[in-house]
Each structure stands twice: as structure tokens, then as C-alpha cells.
Protein backbone atom coordinates (compact mmCIF):
# COMPACT_ATOMS: atom_id res chain seq x y z
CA UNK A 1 100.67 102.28 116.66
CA UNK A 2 97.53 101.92 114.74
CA UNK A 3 94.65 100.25 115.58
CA UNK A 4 92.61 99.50 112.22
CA UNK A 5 89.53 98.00 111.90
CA UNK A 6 88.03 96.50 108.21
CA UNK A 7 84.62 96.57 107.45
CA UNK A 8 81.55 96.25 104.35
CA UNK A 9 82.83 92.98 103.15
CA UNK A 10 79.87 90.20 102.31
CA UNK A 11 78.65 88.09 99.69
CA UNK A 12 78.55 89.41 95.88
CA UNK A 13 77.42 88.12 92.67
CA UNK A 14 79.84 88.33 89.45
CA UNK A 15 79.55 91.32 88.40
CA UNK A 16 78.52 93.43 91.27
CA UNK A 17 79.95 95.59 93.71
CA UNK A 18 81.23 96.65 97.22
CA UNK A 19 82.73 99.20 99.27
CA UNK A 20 84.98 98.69 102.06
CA UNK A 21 85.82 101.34 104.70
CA UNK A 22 88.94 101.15 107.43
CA UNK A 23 88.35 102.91 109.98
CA UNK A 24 91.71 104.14 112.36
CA UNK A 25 92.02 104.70 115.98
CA UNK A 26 93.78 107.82 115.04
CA UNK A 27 95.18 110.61 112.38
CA UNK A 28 96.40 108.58 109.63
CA UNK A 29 97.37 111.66 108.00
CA UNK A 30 101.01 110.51 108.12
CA UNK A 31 100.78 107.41 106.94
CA UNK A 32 101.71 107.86 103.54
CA UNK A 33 100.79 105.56 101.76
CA UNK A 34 97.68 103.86 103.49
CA UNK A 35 97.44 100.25 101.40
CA UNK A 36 94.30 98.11 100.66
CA UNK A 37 95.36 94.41 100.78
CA UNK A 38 94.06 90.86 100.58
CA UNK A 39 94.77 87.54 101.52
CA UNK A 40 92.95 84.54 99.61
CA UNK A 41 92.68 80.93 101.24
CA UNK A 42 96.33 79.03 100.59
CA UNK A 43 97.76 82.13 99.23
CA UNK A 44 100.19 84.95 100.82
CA UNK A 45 98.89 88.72 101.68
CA UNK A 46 99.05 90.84 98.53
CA UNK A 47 99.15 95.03 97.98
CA UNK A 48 95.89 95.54 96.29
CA UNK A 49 95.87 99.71 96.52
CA UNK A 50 97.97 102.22 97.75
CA UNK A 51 96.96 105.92 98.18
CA UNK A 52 99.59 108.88 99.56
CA UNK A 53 98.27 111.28 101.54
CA UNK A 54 98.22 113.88 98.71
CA UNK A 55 95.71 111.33 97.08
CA UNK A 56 98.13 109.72 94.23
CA UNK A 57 96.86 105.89 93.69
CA UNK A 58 98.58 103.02 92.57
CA UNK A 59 96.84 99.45 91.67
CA UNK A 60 97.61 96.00 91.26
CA UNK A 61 97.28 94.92 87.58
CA UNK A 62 94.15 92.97 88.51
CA UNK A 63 91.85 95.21 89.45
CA UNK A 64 93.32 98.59 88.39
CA UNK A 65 89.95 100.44 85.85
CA UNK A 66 87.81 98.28 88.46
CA UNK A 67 88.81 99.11 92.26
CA UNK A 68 89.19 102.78 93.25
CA UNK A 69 91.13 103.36 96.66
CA UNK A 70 90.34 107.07 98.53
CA UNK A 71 90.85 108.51 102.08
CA UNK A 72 89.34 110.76 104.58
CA UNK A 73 92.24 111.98 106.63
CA UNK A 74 89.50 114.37 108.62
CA UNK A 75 87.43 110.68 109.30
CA UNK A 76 90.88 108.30 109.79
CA UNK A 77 89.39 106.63 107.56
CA UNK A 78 90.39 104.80 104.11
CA UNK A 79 87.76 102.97 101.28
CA UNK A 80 87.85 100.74 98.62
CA UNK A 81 85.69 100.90 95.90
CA UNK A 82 85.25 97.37 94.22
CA UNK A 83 83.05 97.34 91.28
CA UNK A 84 83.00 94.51 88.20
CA UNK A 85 84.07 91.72 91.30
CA UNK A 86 85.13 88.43 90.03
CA UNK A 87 85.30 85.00 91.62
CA UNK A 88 89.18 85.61 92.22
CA UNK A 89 88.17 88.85 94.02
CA UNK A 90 87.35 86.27 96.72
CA UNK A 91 89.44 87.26 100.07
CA UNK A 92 90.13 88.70 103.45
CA UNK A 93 90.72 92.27 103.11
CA UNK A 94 93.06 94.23 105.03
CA UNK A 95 94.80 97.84 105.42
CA UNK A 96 97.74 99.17 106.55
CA UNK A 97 100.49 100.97 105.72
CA UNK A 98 101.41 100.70 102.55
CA UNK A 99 105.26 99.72 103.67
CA UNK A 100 105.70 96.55 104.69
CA UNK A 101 108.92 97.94 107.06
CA UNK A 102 105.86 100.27 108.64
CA UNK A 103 102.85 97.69 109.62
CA UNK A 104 100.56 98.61 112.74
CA UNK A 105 98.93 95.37 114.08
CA UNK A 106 96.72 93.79 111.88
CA UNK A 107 93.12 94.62 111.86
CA UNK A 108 90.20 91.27 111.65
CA UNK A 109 89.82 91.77 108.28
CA UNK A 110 86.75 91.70 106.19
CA UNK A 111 85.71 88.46 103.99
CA UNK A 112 84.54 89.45 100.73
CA UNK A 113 83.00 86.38 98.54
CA UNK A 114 82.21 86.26 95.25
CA UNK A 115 80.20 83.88 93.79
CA UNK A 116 76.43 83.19 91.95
């Protein structure tokens, strides 16, 4: 397994924007996809980004044009490029796998907050 660990999150103004970075304990080369998700207060984990190793993205209709997911398979590590961040950008933000059936352990997160 996986150890992942989530970081860059903070507080943001409407408008602005962030860039998260998951860092593995090892080659996540095979992990195809890795998956940006996010978890709001009262509301279930959702896929926000998937990218296969060749580099092929996919995005959740609310923030695909304003989120770009990449990955450095040399650095094990994955980012998430947030940009135009609205209030309901507000979350925990995880990654994994981007198959629920293949999940390492859950990483700590990191709390993004959006608000003036």
C-alpha cells in the first residue's frame, strides 16, 4: 500500500487560487489513474480529477476549465491546480487511486476554505 500525504490547502478569497501537491511514499507510476477528491462538511467524498499515467485528465463538471490535475511519476507526486475558487470549493482534499475497488489508506487531507 500507499502512504499519501495532502498538502497547500489554506484560506482563499473568491476568485483566487491554490495548488495542492500529494506527495507518495512510493512509485505511483502504476496507479493509473491517481484521483484528486474532496469531502465538504455533511456531504460524502466526491472524484474531483483523475489523471492516467500517460497524462489523460478527466474532471468533474464543476470545476473542469478551472482545476487542472498533473503528476510527477519521477517525484511520486500528484497536483492540483485550483484557480477561479468559489465558496463551494470549500473542502477536505484528498488523493488516491482513482478506483474506488483500489484505495490505499487515506491520507489527513488538506482543508481548503474559501471565503472573503
Amino acid at each position: 500500500q500507499v502512504q499519501l500525504v495532502e498538502s497547500g490547502g489554506g484560506l482563499v478569497q473568491p476568485g483566487g487560487s491554490l495548488r495542492l501537491s500529494c506527495a507518495a511514499s512510493r512509485s505511483i507510476f502504476r496507479i493509473n489513474p491517481m484521483g484528486w477528491y474532496r469531502q465538504a462538511p455533511g456531504k460524502q467524498r466526491e472524484l474531483v480529477a483523475t489523471i492516467t499515467s500517460g497524462g489523460s485528465t478527466n474532471y468533474a463538471a464543476s470545476v473542469k476549465g478551472r482545476f487542472t490535475i498533473s503528476r510527477d511519476n519521477a517525484k511520486n507526486t500528484v497536483y492540483l491546480q485550483m484557480s477561479s475558487l468559489k465558496p463551494e470549493d470549500t473542502a477536505v482534499y484528498y488523493c488516491n487511486n482513482g478506483v474506488e475497488t483500489m484505495w490505499n489508506p487515506w491520507g489527513q487531507g488538506t482543508q481548503v476554505t474559501v471565503s472573503s
